[in-house]
Structure formats: structure tokens, C-alpha cells
Protein backbone atom coordinates (compact mmCIF):
# COMPACT_ATOMS: atom_id res chain seq x y z
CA UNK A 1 -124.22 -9.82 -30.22
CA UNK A 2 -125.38 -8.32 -33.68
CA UNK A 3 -121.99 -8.81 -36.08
CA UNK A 4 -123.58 -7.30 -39.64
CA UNK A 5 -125.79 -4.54 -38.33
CA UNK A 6 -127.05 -3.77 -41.85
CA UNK A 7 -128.35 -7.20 -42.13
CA UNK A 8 -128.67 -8.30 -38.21
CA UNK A 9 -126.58 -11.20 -38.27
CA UNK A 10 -125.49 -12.10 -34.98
CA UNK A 11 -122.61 -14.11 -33.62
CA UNK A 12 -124.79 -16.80 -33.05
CA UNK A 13 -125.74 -17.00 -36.14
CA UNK A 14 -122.34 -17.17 -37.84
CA UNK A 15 -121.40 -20.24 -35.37
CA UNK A 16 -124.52 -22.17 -36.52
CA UNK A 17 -123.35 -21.69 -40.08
CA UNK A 18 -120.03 -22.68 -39.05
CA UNK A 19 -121.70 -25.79 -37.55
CA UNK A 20 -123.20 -26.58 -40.29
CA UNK A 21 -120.41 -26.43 -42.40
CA UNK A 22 -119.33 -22.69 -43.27
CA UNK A 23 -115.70 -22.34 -43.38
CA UNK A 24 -115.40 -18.76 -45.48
CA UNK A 25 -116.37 -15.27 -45.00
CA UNK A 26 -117.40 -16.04 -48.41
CA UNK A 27 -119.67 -18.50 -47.81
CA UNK A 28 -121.12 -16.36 -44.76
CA UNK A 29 -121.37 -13.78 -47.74
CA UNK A 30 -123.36 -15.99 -49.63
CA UNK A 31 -125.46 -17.91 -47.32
CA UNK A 32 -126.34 -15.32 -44.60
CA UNK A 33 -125.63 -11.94 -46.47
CA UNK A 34 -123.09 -10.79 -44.01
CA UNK A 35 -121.35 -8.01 -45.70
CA UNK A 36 -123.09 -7.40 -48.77
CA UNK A 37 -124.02 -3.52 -47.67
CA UNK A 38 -121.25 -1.74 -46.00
CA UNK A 39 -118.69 -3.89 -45.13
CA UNK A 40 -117.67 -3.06 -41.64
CA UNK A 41 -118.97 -6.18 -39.97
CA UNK A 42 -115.88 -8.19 -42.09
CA UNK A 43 -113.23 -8.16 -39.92
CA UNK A 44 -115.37 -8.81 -36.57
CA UNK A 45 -116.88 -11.53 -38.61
CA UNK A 46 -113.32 -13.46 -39.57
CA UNK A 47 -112.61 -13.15 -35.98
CA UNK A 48 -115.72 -15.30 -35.07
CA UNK A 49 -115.31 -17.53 -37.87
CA UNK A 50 -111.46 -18.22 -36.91
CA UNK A 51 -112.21 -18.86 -33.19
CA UNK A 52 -115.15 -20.84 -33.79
CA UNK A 53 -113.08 -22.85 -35.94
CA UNK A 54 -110.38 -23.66 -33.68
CA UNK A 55 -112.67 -24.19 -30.89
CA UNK A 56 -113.76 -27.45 -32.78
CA UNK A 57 -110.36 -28.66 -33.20
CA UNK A 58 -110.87 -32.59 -32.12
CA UNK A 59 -108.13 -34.92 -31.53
CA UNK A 60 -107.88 -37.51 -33.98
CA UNK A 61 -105.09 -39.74 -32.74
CA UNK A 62 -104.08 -40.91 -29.56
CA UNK A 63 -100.98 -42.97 -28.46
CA UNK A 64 -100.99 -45.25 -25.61
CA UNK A 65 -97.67 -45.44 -23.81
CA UNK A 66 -97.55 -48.26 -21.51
CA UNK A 67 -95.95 -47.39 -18.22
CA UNK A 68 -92.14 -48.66 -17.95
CA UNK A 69 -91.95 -52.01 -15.79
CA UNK A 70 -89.10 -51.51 -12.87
């Protein structure tokens, strides 16, 4: 789905970016243009940004509990 219609960025787009390391609307504003004309596409944007984000949440620690001996 087109996000920035003034500069057709998608939503597809923006989670490549984040992929590749993007973790700002301001860096989307810098690296892809998203909202440099009107503005309107901002708030849709964050939205992708901040789900994309925690969708790549990764555990990082896990703690083995050995099962109690009766």
C-alpha cells in the first residue's frame, strides 16, 4: 500500500528500510523522502515503523528450568 503518496513510498518500502537499519521517521525522512511535501503520510508512517519494529523483537535469553525430581 502507497504510505507517502506525494513521493510513492509504500509500506514495503518503509519495512526494507527498517530492515536495513531505519529506526526514525527521521531517517525515513532522509533516506526515502517520506514526508518532505505535505506531510500527511507521517502518522501512517510511525505506525508502520512502530509495528515493524516490534515485530522483530527476538528473545535474547532463555532459562532452562530443570523439571523437579519426585
Amino acid at each position: 500500500m502507497i504510505v507517502c503518496v506525494c513521493n510513492n513510498i509504500s509500506d514495503r518500502e518503509i519495512r526494507q528500510a527498517i530492515d536495513l537499519g531505519i529506526t526514525s521517521v527521521a531517517e525515513l525522512r532522509q533516506e526515502l523522502g517520506l514526508g518532505t511535501c505535505c506531510g500527511k503520510c507521517v502518522s501512517y508512517a510511525r505506525e508502520v515503523l512502530n509495528e515493524h519494529i516490534d515485530s522483530k523483537t527476538t528473545v535474547t535469553e532463555l532459562s532452562f528450568r530443570p523439571a523437579q525430581l519426585a
